[in-house]
N, C-alpha and C. Protein backbone atom coordinates (compact mmCIF):
# COMPACT_ATOMS: atom_id res chain seq x y z
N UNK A 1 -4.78 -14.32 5.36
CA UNK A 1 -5.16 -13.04 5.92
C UNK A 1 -5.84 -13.20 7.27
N UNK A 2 -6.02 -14.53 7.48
CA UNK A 2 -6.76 -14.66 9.18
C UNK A 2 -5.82 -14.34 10.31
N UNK A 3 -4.85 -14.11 9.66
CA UNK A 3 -3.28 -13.87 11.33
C UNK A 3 -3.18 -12.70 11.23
N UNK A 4 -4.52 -11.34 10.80
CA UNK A 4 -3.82 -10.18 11.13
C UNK A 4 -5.10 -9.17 11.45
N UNK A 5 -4.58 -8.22 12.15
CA UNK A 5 -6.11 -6.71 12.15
C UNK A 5 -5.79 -6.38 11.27
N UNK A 6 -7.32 -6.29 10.58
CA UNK A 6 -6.81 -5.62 9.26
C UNK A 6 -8.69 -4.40 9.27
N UNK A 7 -7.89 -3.51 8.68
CA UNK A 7 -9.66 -2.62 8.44
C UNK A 7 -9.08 -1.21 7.44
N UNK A 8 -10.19 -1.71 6.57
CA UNK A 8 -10.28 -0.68 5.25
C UNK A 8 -10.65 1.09 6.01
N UNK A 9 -10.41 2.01 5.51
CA UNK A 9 -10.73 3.38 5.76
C UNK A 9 -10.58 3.80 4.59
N UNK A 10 -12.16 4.51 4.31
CA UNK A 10 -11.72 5.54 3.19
C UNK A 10 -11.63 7.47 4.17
N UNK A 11 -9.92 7.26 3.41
CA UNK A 11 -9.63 8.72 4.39
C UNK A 11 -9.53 9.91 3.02
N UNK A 12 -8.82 10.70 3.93
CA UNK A 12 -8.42 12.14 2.83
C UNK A 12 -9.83 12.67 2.29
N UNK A 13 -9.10 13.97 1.63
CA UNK A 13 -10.51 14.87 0.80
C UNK A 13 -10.68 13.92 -0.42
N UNK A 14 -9.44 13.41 -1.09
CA UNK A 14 -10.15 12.79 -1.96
C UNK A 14 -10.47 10.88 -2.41
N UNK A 15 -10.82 11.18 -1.34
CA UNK A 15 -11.29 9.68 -0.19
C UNK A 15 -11.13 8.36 -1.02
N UNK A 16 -9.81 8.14 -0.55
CA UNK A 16 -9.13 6.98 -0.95
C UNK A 16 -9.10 5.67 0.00
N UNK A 17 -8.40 4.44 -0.78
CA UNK A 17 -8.30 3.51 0.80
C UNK A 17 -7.24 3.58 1.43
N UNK A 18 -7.43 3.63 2.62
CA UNK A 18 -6.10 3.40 3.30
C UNK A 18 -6.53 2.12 4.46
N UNK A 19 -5.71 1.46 4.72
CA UNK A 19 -5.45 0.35 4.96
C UNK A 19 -4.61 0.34 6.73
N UNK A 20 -5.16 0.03 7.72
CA UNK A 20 -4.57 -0.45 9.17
C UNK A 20 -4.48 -1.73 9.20
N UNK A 21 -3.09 -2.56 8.89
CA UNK A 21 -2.83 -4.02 9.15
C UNK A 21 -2.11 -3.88 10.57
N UNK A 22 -2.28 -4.72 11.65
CA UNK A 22 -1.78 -5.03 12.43
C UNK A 22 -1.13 -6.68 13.46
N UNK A 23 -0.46 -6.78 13.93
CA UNK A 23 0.08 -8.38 13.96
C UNK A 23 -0.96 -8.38 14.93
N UNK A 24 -1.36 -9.34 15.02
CA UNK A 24 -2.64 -9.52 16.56
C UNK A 24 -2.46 -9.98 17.71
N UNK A 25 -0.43 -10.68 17.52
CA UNK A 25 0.10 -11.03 18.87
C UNK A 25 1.01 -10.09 19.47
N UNK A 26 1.65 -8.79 18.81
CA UNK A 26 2.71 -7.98 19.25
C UNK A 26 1.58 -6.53 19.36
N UNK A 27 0.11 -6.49 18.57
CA UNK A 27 -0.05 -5.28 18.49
C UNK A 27 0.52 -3.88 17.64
N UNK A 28 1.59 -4.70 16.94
CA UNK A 28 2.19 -3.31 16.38
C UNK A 28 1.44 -3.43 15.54
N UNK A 29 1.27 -1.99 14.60
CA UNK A 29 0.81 -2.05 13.54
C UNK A 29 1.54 -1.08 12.24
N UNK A 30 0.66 -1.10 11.23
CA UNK A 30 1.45 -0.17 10.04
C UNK A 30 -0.14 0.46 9.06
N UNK A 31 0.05 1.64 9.21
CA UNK A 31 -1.06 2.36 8.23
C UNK A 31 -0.52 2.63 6.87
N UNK A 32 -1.66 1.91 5.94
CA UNK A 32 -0.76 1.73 4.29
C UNK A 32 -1.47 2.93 3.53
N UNK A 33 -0.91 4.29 3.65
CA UNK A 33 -1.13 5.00 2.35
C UNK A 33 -2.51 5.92 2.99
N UNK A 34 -1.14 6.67 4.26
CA UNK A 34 -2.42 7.54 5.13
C UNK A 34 -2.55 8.93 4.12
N UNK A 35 -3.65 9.11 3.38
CA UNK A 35 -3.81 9.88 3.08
C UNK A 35 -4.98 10.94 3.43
N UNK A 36 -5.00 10.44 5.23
CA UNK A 36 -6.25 11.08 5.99
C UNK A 36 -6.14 10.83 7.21
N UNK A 37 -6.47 11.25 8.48
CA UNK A 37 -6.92 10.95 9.39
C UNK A 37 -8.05 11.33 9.70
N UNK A 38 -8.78 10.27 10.87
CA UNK A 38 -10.00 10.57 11.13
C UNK A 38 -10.32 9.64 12.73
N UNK A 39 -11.22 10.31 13.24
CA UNK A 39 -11.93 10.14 14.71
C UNK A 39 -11.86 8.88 14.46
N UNK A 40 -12.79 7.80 13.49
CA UNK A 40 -12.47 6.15 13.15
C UNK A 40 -11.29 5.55 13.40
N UNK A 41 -10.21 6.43 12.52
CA UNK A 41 -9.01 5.56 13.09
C UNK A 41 -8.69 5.54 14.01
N UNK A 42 -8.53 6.58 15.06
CA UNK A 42 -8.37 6.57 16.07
C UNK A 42 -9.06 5.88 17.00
N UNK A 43 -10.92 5.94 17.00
CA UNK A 43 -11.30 4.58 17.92
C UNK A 43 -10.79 2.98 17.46
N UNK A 44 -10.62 2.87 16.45
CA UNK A 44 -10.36 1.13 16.29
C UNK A 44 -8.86 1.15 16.65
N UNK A 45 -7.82 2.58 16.67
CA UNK A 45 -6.60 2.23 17.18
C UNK A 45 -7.09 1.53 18.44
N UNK A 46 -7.17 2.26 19.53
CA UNK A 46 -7.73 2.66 20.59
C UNK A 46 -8.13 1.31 21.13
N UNK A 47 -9.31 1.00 20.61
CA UNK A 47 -9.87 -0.39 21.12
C UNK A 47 -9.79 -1.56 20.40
N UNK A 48 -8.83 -1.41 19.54
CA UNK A 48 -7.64 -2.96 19.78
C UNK A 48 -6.58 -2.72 20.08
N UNK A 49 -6.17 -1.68 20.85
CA UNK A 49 -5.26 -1.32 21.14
C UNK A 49 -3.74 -1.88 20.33
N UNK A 50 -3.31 -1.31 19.07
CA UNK A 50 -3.09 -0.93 18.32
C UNK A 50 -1.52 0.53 18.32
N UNK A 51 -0.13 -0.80 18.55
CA UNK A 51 0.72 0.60 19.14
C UNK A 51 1.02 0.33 17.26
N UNK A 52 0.49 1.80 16.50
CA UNK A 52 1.10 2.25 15.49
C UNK A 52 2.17 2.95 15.19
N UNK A 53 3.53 1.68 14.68
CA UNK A 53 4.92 2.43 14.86
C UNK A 53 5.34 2.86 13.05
N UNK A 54 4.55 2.16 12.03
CA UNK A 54 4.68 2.37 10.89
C UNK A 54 3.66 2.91 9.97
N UNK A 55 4.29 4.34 8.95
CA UNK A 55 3.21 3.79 7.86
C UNK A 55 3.83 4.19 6.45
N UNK A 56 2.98 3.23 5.58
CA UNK A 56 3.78 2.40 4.43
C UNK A 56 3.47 3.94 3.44
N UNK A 57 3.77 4.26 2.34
CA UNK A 57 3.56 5.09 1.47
C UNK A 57 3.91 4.37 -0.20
N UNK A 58 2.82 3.94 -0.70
CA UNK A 58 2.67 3.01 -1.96
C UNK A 58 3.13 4.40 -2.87
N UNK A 59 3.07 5.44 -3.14
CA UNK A 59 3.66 6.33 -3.53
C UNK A 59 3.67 8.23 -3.31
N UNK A 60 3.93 8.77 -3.33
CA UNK A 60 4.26 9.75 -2.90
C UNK A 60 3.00 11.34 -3.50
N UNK A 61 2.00 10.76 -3.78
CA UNK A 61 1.06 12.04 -4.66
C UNK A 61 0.28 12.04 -3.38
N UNK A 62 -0.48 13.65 -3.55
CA UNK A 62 -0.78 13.85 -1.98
C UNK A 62 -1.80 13.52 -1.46
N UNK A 63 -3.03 12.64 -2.23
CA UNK A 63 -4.29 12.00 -2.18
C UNK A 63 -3.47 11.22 -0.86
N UNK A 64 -2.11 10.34 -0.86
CA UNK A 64 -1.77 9.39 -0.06
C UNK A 64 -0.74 9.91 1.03
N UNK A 65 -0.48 11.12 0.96
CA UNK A 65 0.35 11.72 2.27
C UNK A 65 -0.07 12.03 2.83
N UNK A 66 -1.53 13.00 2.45
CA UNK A 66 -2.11 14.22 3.19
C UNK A 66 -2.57 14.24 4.83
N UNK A 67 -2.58 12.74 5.10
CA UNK A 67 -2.62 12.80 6.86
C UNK A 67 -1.22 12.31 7.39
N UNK A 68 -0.06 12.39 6.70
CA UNK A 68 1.15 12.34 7.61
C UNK A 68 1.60 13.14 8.84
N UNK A 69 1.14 14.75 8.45
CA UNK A 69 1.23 15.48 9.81
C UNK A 69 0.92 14.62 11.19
N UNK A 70 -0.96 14.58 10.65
CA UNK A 70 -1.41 14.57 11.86
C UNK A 70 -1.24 12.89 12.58
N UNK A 71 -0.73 12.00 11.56
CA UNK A 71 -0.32 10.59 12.35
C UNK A 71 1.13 10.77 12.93
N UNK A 72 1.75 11.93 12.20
CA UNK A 72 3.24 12.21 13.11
C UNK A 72 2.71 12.91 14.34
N UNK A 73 1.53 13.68 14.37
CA UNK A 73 1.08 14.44 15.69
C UNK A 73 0.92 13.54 16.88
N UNK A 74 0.38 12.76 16.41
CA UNK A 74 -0.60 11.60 17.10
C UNK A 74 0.22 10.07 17.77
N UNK A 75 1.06 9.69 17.09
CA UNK A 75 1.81 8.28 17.02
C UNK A 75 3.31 8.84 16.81
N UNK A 76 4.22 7.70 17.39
CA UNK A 76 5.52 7.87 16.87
C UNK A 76 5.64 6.89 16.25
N UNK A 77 5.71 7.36 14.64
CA UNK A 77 5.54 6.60 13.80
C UNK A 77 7.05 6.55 12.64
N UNK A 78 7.12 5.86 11.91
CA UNK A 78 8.51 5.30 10.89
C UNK A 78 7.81 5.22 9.53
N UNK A 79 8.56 6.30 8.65
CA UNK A 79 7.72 6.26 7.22
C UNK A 79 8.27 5.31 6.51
N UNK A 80 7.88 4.54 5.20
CA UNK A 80 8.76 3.59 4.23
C UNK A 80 8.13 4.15 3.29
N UNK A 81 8.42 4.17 1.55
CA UNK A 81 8.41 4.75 0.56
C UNK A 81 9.82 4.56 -0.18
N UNK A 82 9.23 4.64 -1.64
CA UNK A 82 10.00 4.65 -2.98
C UNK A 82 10.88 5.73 -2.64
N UNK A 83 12.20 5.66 -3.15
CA UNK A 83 13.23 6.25 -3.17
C UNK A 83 12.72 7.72 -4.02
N UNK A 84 12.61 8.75 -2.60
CA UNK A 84 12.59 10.25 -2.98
C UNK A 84 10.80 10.15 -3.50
N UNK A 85 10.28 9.55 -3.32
CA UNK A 85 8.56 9.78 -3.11
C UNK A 85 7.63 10.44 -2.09
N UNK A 86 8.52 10.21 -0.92
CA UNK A 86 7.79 10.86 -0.05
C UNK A 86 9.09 11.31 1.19
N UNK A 87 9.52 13.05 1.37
CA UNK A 87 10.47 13.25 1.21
C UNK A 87 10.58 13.01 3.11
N UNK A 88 9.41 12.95 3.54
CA UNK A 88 9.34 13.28 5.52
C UNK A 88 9.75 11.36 5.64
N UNK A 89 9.73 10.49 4.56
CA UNK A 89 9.62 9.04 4.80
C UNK A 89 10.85 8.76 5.60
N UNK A 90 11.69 8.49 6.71
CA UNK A 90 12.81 8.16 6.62
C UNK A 90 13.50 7.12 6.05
N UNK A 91 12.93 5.88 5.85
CA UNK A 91 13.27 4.88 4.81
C UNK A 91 12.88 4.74 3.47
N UNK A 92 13.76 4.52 2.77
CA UNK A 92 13.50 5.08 1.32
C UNK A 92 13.49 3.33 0.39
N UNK A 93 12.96 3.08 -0.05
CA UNK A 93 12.94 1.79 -0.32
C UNK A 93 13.33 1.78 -1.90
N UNK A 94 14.20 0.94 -2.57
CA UNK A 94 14.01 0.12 -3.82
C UNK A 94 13.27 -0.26 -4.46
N UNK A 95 12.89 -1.58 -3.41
CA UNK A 95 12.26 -2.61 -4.02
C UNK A 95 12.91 -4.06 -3.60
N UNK A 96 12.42 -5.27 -3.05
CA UNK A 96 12.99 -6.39 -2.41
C UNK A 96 13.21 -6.12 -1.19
N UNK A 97 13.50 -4.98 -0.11
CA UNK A 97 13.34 -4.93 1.20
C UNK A 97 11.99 -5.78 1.53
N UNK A 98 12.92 -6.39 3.24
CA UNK A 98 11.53 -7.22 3.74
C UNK A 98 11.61 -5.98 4.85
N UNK A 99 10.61 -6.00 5.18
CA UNK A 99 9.58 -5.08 6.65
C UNK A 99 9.13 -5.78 7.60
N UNK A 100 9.00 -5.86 8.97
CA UNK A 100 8.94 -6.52 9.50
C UNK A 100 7.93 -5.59 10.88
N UNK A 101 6.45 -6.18 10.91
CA UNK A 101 5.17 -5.46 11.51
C UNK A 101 5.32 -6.51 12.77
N UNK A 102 5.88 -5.99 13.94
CA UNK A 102 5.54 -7.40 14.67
C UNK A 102 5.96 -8.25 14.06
N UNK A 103 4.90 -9.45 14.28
CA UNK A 103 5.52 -10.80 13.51
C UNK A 103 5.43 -10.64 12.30
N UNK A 104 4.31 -9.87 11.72
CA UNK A 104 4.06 -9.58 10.38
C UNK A 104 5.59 -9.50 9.53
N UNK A 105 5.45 -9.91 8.63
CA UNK A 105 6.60 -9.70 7.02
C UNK A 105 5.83 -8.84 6.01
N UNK A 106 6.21 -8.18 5.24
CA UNK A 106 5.96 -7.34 3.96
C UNK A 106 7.04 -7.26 3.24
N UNK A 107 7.02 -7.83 2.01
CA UNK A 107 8.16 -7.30 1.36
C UNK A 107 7.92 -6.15 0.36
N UNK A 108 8.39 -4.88 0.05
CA UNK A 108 8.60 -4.19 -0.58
C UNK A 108 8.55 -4.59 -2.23
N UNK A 109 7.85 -3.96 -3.07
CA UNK A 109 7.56 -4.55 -4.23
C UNK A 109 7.61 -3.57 -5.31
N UNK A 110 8.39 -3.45 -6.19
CA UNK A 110 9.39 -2.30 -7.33
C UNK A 110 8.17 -2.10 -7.99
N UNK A 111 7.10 -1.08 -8.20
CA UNK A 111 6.31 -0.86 -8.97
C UNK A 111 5.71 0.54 -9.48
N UNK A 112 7.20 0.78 -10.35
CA UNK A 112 6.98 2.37 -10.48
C UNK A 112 6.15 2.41 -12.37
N UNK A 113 5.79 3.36 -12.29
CA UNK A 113 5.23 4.04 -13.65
C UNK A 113 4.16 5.02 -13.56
N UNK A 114 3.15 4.60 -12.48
CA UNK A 114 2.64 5.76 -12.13
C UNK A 114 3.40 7.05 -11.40
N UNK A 115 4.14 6.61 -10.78
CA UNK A 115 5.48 7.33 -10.45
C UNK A 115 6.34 7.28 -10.64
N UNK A 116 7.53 7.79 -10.52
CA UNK A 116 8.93 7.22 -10.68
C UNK A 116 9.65 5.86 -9.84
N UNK A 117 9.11 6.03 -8.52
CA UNK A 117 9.30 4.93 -7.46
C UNK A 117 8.02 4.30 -6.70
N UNK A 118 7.27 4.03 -7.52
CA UNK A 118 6.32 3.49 -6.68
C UNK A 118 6.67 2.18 -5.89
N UNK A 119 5.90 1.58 -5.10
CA UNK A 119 6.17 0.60 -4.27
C UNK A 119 4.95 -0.16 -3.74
N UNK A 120 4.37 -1.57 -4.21
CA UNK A 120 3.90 -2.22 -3.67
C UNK A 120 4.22 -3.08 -2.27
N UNK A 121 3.54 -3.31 -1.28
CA UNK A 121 3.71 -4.36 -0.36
C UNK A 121 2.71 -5.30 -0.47
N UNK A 122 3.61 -6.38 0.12
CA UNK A 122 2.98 -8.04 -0.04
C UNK A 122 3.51 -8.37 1.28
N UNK A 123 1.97 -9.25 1.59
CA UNK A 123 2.42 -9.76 3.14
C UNK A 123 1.35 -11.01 3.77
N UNK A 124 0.90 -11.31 4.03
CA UNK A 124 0.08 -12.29 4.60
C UNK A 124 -0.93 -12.22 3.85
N UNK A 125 -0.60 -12.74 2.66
CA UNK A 125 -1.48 -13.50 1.37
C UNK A 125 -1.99 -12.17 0.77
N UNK A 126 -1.58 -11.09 1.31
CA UNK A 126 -2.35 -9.48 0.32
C UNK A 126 -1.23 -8.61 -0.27
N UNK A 127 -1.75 -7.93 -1.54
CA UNK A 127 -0.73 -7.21 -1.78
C UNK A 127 -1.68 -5.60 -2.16
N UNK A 128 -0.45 -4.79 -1.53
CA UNK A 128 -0.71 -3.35 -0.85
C UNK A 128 -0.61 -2.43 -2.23
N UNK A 129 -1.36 -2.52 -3.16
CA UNK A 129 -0.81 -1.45 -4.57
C UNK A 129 -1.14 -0.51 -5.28
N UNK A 130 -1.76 0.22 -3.79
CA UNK A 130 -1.38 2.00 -4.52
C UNK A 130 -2.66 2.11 -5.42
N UNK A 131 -1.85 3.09 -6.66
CA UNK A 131 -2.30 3.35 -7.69
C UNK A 131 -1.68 2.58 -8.59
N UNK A 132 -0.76 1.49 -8.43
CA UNK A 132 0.15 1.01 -9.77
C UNK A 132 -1.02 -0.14 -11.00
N UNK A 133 -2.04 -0.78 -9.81
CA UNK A 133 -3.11 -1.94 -9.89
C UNK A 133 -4.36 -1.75 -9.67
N UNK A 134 -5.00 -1.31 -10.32
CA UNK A 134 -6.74 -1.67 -9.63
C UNK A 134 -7.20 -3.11 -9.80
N UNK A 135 -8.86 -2.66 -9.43
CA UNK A 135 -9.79 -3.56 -9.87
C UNK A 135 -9.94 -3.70 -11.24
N UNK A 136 -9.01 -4.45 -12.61
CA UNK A 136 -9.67 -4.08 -13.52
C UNK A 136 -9.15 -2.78 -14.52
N UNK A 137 -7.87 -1.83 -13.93
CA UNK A 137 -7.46 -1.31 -14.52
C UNK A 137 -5.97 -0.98 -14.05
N UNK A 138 -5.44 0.25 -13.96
CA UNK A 138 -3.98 0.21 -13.71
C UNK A 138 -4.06 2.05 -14.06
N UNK A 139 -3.23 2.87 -12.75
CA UNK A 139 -2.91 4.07 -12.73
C UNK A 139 -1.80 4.52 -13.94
N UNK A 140 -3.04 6.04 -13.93
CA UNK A 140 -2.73 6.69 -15.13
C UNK A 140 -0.87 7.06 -15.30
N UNK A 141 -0.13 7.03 -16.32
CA UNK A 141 0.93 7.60 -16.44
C UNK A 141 1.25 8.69 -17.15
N UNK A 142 2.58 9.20 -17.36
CA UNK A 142 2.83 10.58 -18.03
C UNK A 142 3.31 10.14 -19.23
N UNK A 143 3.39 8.80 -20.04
CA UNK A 143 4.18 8.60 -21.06
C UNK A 143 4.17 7.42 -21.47
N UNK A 144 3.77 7.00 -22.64
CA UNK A 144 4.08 5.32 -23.29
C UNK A 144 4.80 4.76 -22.44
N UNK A 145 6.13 5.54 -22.51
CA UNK A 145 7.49 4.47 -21.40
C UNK A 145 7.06 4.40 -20.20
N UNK A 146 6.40 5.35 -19.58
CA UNK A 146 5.87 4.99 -18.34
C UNK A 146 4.88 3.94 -17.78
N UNK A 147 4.33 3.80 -18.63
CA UNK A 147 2.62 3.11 -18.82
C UNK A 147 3.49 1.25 -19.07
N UNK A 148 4.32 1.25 -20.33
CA UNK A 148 5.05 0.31 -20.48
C UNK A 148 5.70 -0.31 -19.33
N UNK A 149 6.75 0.61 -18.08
CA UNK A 149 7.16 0.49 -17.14
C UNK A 149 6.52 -0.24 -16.32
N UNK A 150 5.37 0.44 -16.05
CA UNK A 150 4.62 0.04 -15.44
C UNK A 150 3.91 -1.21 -15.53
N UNK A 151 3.82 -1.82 -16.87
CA UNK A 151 2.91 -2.90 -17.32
C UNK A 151 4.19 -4.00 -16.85
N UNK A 152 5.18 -4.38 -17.33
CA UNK A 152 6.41 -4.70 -16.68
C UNK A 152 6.42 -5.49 -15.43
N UNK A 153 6.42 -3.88 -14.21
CA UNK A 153 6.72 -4.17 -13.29
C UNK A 153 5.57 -5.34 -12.52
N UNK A 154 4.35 -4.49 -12.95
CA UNK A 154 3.08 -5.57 -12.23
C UNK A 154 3.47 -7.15 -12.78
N UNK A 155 3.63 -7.28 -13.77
CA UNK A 155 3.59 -8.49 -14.16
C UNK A 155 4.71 -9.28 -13.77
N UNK A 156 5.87 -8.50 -13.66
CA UNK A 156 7.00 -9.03 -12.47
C UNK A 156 6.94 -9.39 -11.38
N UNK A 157 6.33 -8.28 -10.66
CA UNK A 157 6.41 -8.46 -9.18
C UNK A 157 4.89 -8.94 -9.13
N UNK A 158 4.03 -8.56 -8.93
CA UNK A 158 2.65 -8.97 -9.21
C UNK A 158 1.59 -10.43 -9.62
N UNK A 159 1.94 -10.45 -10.30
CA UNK A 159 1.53 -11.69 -11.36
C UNK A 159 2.15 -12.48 -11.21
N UNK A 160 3.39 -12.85 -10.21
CA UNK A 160 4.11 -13.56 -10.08
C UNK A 160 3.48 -13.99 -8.73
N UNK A 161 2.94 -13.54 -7.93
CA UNK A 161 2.58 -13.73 -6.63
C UNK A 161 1.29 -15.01 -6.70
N UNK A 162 0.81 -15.61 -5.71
CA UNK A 162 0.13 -16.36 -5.87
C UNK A 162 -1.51 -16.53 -6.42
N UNK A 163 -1.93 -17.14 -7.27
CA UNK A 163 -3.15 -16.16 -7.74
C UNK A 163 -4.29 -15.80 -6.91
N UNK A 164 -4.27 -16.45 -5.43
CA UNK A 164 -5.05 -16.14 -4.43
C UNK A 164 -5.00 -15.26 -3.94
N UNK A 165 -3.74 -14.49 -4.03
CA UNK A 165 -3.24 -13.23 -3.30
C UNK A 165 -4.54 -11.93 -3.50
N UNK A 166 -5.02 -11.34 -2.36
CA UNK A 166 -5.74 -10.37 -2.78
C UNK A 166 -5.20 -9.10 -2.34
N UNK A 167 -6.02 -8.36 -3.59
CA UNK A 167 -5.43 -7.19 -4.04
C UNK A 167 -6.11 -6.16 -3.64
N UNK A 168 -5.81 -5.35 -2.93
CA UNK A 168 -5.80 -3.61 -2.27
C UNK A 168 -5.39 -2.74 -3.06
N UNK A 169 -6.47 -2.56 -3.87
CA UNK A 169 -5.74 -0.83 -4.41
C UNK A 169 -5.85 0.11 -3.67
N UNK A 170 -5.77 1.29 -4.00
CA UNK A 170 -6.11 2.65 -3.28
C UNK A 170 -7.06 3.22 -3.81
N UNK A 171 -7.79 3.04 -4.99
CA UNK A 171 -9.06 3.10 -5.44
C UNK A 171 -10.41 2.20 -5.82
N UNK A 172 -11.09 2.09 -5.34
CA UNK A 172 -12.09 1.27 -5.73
C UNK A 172 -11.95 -0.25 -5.36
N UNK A 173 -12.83 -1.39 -5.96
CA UNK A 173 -12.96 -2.58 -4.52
C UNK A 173 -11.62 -3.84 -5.02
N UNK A 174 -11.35 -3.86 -3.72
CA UNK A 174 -10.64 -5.10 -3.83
C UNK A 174 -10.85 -6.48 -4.92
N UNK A 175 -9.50 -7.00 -5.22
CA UNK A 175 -9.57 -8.23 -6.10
C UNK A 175 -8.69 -9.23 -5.79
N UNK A 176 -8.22 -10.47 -6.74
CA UNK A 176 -7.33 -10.56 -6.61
C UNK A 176 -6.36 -10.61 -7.83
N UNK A 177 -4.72 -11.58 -7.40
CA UNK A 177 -4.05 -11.45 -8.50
C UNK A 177 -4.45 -12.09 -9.67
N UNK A 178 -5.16 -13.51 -9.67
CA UNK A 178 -5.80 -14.16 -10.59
C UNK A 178 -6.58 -13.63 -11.60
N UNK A 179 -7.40 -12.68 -10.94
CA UNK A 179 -8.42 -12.11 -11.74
C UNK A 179 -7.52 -10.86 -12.39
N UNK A 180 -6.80 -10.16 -11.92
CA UNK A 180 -5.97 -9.21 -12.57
C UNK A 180 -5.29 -9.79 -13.94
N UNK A 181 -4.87 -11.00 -13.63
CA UNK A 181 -3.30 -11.37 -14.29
C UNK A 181 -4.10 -11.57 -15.43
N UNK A 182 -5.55 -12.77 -15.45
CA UNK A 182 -6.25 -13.34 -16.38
C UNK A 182 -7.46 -11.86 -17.25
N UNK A 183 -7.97 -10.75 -16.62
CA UNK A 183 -8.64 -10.31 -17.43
C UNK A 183 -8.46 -8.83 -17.66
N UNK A 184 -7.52 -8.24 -16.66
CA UNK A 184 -7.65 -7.06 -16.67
C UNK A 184 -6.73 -6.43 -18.00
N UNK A 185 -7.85 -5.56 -18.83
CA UNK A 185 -7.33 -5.49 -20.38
C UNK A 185 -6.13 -4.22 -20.62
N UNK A 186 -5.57 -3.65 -19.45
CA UNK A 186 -4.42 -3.13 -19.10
C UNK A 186 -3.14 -3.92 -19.35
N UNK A 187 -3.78 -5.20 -18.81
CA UNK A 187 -1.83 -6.28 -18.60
C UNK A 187 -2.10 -7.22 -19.47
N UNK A 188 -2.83 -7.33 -20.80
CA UNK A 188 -3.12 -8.52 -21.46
C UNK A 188 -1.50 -8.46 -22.73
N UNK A 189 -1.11 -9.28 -22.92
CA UNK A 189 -0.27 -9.67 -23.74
C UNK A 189 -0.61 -9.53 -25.47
């Protein structure tokens, strides 16, 4: 995580994280899961100068859209998102797409149950996950099969990643995969 700008924001009314990674040799950057704007983002755009051409959408509920307007007002920006999650996204993702921030890589990561298409990103040793992963727990679903889905996918895509990898939810404090995989009583076997 030392090869990138990176800075936490808690945005939106119902003040979530959202995430500004940027490459630190091209300047581009990508906002993960704008569900706010604010005067902050805009000075740390500003003075790291910071050309924001992307932003990521881990899934489509409106805690994590709700500042798309005003970063489409502001930036000419390129949405990514789960297939039919977020409908203004123009790229609609699977799952296994790589992304490419500047030099930065992210690959796209299949992690639906809290939604139908949710989508983690993984990229320079962090992984980007929404509501699918917390600290310690894992976003609510509409259904056994969903919740199941969901338990699944993390442990697929997730738990598979390196156990150093640290973890960004969209609620509450960062971890990593180690500590997820080994205690969190959501994904225990």
């Amino acid at each position: 995580m030392t090869n990138l700008i990176f800075r936490r924001f808690t945005v939106g009314s119902f003040g979530i994280n959202g995430y500004l990674v940027a490459d630190p040799e091209t300047r581009i950057g990508v906002f993960i899961d704008p569900g706010g704007f604010s005067a902050e983002i805009e000075a740390f755009i500003h003075e790291r100068k910071i050309l924001l051409n992307y932003l990521f959408f881990t899934h489509g509920h409106w805690d994590h859209t709700e500042g798309l307007q005003e970063f489409n007002r502001r930036y000419t920006v390129r949405g990514y998102a789960g297939q039919g999650e977020v409908s203004a996204a123009e790229h609609q993702l699977r799952g296994g797409e790589m992304l490419e921030v500047g030099h930065l890589r992210f690959e796209a990561l299949s992690t639906p149950g809290h939604t139908p298409h949710g989508i983690s990103f993984y990229g320079s040793g962090c992984v980007f996950t929404g509501d699918s992963l917390f600290c310690g727990s894992v976003g609510g679903t509409g259904s056994t099969k969903a919740a199941q889905c969901q338990i699944t996918h993390i442990r697929k895509h997730i738990f598979t990643l390196p156990d150093e990898t640290l973890v960004f939810p969209a609620h509450g404090p960062m971890t990593t995969v180690g500590v997820e995989k080994y205690s969190n009583p959501f994904c225990q076997e």
